[in-house]
C-alpha atoms as a PDB file:
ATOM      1  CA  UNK A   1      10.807  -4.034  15.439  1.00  0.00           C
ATOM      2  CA  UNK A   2       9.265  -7.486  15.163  1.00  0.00           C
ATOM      3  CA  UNK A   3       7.922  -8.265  11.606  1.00  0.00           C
ATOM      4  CA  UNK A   4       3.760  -9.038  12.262  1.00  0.00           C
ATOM      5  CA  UNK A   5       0.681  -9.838  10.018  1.00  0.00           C
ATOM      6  CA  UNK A   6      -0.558  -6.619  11.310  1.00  0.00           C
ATOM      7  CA  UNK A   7       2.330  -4.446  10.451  1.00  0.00           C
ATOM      8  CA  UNK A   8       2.861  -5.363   6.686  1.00  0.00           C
ATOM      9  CA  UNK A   9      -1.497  -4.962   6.441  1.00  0.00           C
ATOM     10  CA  UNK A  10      -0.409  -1.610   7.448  1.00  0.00           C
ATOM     11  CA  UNK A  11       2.192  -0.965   5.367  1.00  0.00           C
ATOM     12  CA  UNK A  12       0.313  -2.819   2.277  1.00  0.00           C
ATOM     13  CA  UNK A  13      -2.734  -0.337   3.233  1.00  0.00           C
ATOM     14  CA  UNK A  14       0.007   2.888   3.316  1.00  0.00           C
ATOM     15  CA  UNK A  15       1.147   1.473  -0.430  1.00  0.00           C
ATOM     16  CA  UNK A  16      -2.174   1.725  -1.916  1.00  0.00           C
ATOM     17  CA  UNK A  17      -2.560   5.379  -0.263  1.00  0.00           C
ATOM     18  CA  UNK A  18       0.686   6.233  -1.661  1.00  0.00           C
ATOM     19  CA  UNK A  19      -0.158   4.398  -5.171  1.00  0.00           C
ATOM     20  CA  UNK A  20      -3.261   6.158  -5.410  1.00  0.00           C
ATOM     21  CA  UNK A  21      -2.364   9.680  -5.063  1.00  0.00           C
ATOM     22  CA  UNK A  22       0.405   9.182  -7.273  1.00  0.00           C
ATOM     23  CA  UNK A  23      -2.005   7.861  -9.934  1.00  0.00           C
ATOM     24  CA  UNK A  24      -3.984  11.216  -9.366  1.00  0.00           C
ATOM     25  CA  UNK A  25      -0.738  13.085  -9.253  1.00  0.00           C
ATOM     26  CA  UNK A  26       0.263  11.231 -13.103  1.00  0.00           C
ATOM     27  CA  UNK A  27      -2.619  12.305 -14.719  1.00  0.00           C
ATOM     28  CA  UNK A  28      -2.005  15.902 -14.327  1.00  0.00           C
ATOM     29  CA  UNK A  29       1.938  15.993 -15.076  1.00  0.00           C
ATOM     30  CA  UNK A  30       1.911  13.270 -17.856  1.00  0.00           C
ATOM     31  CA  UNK A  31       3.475  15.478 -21.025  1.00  0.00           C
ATOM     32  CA  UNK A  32       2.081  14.737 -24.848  1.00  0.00           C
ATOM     33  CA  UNK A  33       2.759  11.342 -26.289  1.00  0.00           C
ATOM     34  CA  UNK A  34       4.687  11.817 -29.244  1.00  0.00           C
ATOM     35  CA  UNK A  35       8.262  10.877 -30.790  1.00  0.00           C
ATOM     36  CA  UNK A  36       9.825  14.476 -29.689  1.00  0.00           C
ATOM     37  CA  UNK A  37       8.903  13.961 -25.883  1.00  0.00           C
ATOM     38  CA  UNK A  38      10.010  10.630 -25.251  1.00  0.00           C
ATOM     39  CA  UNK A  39      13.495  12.143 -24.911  1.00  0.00           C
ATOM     40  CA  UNK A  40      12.618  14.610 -22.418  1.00  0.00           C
ATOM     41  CA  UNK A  41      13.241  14.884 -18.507  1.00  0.00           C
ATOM     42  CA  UNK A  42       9.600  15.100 -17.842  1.00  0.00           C
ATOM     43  CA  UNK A  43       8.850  11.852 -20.565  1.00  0.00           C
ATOM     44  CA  UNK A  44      11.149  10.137 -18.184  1.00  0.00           C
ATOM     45  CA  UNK A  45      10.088  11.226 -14.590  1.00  0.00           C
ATOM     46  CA  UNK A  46       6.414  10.636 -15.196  1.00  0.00           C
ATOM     47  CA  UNK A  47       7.374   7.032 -16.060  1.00  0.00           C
ATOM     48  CA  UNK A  48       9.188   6.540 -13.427  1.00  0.00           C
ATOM     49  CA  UNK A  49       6.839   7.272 -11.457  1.00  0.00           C
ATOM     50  CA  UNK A  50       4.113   4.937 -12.946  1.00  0.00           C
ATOM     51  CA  UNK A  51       6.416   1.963 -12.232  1.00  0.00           C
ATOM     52  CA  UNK A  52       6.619   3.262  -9.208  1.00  0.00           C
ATOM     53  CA  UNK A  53       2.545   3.792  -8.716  1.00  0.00           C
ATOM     54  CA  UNK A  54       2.530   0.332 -10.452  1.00  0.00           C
ATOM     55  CA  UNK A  55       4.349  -1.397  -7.965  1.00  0.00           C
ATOM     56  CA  UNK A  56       3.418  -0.165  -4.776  1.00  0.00           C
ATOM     57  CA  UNK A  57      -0.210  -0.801  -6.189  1.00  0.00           C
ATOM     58  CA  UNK A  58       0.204  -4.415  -6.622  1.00  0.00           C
ATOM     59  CA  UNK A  59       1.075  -4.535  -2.925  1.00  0.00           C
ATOM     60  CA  UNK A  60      -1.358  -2.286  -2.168  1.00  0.00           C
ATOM     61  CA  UNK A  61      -4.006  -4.563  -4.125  1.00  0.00           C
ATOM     62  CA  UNK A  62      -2.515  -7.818  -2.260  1.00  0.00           C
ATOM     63  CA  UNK A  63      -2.968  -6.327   1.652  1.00  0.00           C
ATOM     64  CA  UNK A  64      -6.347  -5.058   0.326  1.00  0.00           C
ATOM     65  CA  UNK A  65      -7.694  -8.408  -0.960  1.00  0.00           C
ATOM     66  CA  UNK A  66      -5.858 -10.721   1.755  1.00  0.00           C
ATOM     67  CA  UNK A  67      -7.685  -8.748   4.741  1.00  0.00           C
ATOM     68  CA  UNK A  68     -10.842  -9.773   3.277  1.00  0.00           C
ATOM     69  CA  UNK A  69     -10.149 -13.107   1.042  1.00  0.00           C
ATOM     70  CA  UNK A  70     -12.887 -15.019   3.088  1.00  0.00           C
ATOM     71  CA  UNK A  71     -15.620 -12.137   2.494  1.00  0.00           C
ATOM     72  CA  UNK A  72     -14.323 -11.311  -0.842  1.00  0.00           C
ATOM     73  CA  UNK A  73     -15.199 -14.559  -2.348  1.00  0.00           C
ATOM     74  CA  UNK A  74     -14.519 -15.829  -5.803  1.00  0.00           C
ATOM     75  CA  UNK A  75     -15.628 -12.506  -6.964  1.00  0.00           C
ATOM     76  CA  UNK A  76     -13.232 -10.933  -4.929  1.00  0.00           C
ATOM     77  CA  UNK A  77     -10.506 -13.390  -6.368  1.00  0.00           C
ATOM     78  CA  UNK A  78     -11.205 -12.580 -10.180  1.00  0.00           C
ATOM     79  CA  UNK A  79     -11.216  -9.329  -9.777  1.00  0.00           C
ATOM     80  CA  UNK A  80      -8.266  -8.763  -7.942  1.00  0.00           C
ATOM     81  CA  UNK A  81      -6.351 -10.460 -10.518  1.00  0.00           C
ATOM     82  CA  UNK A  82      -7.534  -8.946 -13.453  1.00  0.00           C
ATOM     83  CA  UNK A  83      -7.091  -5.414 -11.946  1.00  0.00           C
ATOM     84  CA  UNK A  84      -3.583  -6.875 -10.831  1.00  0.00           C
ATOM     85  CA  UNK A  85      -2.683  -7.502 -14.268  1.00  0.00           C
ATOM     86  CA  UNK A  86      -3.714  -4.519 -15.992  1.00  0.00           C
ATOM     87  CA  UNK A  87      -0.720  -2.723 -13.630  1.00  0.00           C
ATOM     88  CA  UNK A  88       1.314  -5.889 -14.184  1.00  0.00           C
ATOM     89  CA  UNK A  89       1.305  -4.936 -17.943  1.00  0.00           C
ATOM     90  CA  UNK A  90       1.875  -0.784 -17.059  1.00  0.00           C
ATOM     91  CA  UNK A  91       5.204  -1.592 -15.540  1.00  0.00           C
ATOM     92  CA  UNK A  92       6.162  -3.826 -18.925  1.00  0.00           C
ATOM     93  CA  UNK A  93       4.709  -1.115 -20.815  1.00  0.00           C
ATOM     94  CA  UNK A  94       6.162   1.517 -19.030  1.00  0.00           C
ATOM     95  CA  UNK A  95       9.735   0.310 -18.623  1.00  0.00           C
ATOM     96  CA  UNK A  96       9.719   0.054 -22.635  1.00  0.00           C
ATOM     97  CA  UNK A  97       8.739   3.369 -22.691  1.00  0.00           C
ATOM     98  CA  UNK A  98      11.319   4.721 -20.488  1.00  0.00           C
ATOM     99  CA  UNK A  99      14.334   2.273 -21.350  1.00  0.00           C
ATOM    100  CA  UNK A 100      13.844   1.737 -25.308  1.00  0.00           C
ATOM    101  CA  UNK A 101      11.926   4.719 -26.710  1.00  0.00           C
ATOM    102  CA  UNK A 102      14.119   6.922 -26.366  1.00  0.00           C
ATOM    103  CA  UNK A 103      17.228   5.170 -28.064  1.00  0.00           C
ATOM    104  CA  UNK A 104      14.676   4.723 -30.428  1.00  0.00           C
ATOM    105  CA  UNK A 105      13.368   8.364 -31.254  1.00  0.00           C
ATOM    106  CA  UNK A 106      16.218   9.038 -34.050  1.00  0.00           C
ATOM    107  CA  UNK A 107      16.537   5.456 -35.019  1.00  0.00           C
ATOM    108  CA  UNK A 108      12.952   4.645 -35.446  1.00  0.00           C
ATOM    109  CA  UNK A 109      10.461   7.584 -35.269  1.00  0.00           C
ATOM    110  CA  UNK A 110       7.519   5.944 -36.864  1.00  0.00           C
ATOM    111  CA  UNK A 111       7.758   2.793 -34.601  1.00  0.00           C
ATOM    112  CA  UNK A 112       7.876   4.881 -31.330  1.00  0.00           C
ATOM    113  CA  UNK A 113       4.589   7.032 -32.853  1.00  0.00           C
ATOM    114  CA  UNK A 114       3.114   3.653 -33.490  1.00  0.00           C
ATOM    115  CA  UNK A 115       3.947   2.574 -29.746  1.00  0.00           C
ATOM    116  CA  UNK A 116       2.358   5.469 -28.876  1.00  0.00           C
ATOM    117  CA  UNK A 117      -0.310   5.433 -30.868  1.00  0.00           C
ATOM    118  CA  UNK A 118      -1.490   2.292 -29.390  1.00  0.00           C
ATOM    119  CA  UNK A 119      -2.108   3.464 -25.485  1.00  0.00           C
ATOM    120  CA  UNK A 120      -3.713   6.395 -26.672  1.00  0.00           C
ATOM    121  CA  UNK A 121      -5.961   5.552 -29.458  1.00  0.00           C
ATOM    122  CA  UNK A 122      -4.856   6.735 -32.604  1.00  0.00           C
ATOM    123  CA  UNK A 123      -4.251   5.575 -35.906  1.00  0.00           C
ATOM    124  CA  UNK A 124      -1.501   2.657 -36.273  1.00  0.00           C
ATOM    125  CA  UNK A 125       0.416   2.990 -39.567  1.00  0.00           C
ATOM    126  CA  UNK A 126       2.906   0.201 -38.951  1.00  0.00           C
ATOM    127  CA  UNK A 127       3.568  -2.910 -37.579  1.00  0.00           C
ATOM    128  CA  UNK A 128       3.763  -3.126 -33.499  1.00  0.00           C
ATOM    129  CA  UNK A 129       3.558  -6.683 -32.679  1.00  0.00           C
ATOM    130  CA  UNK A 130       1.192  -7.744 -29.992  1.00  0.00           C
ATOM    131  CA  UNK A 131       0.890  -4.574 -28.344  1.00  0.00           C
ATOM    132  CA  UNK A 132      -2.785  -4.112 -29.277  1.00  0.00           C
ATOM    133  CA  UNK A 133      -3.583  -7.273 -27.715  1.00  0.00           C
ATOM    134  CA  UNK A 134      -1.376  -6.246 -24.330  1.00  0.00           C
ATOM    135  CA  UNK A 135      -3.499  -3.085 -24.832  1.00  0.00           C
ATOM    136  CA  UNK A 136      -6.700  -4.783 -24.834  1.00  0.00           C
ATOM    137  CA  UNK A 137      -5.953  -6.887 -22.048  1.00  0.00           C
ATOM    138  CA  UNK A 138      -5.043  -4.478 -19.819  1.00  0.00           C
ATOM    139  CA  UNK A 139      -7.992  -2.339 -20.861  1.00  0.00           C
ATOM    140  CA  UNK A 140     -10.467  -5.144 -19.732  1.00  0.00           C
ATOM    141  CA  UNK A 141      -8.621  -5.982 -16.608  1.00  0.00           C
ATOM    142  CA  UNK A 142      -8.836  -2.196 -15.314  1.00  0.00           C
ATOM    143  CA  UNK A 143     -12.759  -2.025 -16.028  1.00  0.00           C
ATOM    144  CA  UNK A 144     -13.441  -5.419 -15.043  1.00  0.00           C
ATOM    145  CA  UNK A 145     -11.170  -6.218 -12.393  1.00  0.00           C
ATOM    146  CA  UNK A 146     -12.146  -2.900 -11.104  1.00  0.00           C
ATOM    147  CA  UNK A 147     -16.252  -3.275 -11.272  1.00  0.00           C
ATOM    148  CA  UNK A 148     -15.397  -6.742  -9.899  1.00  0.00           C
ATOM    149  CA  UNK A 149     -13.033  -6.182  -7.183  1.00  0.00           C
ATOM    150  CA  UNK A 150     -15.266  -2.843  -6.061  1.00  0.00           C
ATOM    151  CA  UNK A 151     -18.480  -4.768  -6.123  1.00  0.00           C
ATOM    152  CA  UNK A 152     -16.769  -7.241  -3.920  1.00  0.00           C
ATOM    153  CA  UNK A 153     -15.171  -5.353  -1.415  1.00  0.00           C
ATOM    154  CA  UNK A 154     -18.308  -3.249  -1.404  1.00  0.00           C
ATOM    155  CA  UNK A 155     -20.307  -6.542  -0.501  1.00  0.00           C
ATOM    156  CA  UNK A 156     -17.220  -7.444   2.541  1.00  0.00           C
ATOM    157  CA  UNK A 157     -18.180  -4.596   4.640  1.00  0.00           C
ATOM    158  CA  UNK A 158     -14.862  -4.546   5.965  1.00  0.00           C
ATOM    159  CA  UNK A 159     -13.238  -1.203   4.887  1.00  0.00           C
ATOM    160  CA  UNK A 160     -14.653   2.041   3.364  1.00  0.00           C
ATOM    161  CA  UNK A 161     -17.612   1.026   0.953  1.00  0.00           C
ATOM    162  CA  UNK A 162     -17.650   4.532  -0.558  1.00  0.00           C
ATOM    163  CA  UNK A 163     -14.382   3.901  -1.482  1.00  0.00           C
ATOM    164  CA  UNK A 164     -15.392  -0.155  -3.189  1.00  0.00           C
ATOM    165  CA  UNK A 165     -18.033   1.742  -4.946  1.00  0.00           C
ATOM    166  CA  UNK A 166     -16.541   4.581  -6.127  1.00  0.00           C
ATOM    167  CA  UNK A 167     -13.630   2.104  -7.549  1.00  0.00           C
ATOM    168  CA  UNK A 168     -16.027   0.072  -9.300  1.00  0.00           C
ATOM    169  CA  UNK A 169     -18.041   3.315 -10.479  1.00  0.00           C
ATOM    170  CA  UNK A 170     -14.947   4.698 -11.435  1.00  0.00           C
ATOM    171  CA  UNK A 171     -13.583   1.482 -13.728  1.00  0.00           C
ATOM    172  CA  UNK A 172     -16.510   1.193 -15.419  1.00  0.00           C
ATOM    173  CA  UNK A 173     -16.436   5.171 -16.307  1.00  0.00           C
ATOM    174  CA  UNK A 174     -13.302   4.393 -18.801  1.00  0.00           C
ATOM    175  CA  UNK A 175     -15.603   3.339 -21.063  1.00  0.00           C
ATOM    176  CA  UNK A 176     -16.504   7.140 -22.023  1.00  0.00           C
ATOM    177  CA  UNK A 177     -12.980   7.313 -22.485  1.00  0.00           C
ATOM    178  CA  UNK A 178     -14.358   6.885 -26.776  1.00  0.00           C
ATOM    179  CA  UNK A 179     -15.952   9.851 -26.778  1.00  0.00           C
ATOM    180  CA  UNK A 180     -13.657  12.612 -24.461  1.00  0.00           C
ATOM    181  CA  UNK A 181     -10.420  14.133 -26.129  1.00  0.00           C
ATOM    182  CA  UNK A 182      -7.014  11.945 -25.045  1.00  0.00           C
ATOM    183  CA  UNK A 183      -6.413  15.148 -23.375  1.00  0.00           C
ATOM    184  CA  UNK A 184      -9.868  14.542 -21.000  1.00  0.00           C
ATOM    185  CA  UNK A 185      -9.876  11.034 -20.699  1.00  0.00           C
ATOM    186  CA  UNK A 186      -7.317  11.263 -17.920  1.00  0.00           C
ATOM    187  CA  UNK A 187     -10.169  13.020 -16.051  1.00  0.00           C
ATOM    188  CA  UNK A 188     -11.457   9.974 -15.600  1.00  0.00           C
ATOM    189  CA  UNK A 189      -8.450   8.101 -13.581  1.00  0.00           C
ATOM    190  CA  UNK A 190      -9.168  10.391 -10.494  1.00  0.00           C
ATOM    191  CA  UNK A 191     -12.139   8.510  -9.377  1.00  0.00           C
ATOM    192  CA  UNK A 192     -10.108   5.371  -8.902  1.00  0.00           C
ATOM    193  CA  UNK A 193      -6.921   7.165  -7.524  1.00  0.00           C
ATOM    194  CA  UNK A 194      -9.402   8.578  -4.893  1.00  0.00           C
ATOM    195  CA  UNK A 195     -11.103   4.776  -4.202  1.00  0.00           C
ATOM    196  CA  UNK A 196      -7.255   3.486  -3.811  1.00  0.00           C
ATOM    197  CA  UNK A 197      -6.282   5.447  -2.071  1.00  0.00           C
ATOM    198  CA  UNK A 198      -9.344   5.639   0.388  1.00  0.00           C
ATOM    199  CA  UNK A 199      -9.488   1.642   0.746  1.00  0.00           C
ATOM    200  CA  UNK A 200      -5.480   1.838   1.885  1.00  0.00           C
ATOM    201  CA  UNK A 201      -6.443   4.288   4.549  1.00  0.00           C
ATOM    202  CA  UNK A 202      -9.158   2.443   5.655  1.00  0.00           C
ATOM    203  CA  UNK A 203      -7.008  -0.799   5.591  1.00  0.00           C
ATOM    204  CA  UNK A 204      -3.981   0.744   7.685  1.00  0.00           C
ATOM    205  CA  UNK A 205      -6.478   2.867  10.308  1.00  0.00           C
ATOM    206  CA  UNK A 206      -8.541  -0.461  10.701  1.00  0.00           C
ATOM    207  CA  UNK A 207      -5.099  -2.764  11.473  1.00  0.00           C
ATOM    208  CA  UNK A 208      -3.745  -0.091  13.859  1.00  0.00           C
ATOM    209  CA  UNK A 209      -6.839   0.120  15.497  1.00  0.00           C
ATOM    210  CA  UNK A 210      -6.775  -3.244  15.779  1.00  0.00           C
ATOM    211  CA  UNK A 211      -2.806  -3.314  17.300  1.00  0.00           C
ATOM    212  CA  UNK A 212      -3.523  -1.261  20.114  1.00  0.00           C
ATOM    213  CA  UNK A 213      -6.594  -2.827  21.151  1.00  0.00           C
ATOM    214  CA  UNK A 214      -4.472  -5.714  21.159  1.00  0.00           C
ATOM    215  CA  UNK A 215      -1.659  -3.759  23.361  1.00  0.00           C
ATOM    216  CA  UNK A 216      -4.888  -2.613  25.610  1.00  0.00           C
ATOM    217  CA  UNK A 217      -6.170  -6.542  25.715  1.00  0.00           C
ATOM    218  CA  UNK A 218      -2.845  -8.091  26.535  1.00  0.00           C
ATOM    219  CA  UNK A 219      -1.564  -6.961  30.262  1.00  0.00           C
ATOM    220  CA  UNK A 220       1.923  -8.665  29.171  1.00  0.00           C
ATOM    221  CA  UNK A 221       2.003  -5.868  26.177  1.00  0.00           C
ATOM    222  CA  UNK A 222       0.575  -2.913  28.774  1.00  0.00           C
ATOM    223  CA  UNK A 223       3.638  -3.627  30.805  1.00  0.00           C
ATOM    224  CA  UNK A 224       6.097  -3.841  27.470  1.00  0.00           C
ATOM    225  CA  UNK A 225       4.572  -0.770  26.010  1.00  0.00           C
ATOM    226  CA  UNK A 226       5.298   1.330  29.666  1.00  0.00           C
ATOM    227  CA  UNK A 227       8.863  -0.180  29.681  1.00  0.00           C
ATOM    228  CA  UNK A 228       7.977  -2.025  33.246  1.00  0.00           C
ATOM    229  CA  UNK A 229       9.350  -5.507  34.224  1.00  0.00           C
END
């Protein structure tokens, strides 16, 4: 199988299907953030699978903006990067989480509450570096790389614009996240799971549409594609 433009759209559109269900799918398995679960099998699967979800977004995010860089605009352009590097930070986050909070737990209990702390909103009794500023700049690159890559994806009319709006609808939501319970501001991560994963459908059913009206176009790849010489 030949490598094509086409073929890694598809696969970049697959990653952000993928990405976004599993961001739906984190929400509802992620166990309570404190100093006796970061030990646990579940602390460790569930972050895991955010670097996963983190990863295969970022590709997902790449085929999504490169279809449509022309029609996207600057606007396009700032916002994909600021959304990029909110999940740029959840995999640094995320593989401290998995890799040194545990060793930690006995060592260190207070620091690994105050790590904790941090992502979800409570009170900070010690010292925890720059982490509030990693926090804050991955807060404002979700909501505003989100509004801002929606908006402009919306405005491309190139793939599902229910999808663009509900993403930007959706990353400007986290800002009830102040007022719900830790336990209900998850909620609001559905929204954009749904939008990611709905643009990286659209994406790969658009580029395979595309492929075989290509095959259908080309009498060369009619022949190929019924094995005649």
């Amino acid at each position: 199988m030949s490598v094509t433009t086409t073929r890694l759209t598809c696969a970049a559109g697959l990653a952000a299907v993928v990405a976004g269900l599993l961001f739906i799918l984190i929400q509802l398995i992620h166990p309570h953030e404190d100093v006796a679960t970061v030990t646990t099998t579940a602390w460790t699967v569930t972050a895991l699978l955010t670097m996963a979800m983190s990863v295969l977004l970022l590709v997902g995010l790449t085929g999504l903006y490169l279809r449509q860089v022309t029609e996207a605009g600057v606007l396009g352009l700032v916002g994909f990067l600021l959304f990029g590097a909110c999940f740029v930070l959840t995999i640094a986050v995320t593989f401290v989480e998995v890799f040194v909070l545990p060793p930690l737990a006995n060592q260190a209990p207070q620091y690994v509450d105050d790590f904790l702390a941090t992502f979800a909103g409570a009170a900070v009794t010690g010292g925890v570096g720059p982490l509030p500023l990693a926090n804050l700049v991955a807060a404002v690159g979700y909501l505003l790389g989100g509004l801002l890559f929606g908006v402009a994806l919306f405005r491309a009319r190139i793939l599902a614009r229910w999808a663009a709006l509900l993403l930007a609808v959706g990353a400007v939501a986290t800002l009830l996240v102040p007022l719900l319970p830790h336990a209900l501001d998850r909620l609001l991560a559905f929204p954009v799971g749904l939008a990611l994963a709905g643009l990286g459908y659209s994406l790969w059913r658009e580029q395979r549409g595309t492929s075989h009206q290509s095959v259908q176009s080309d009498p060369r790849a009619r022949l190929d594609a019924a094995g005649v010489e």
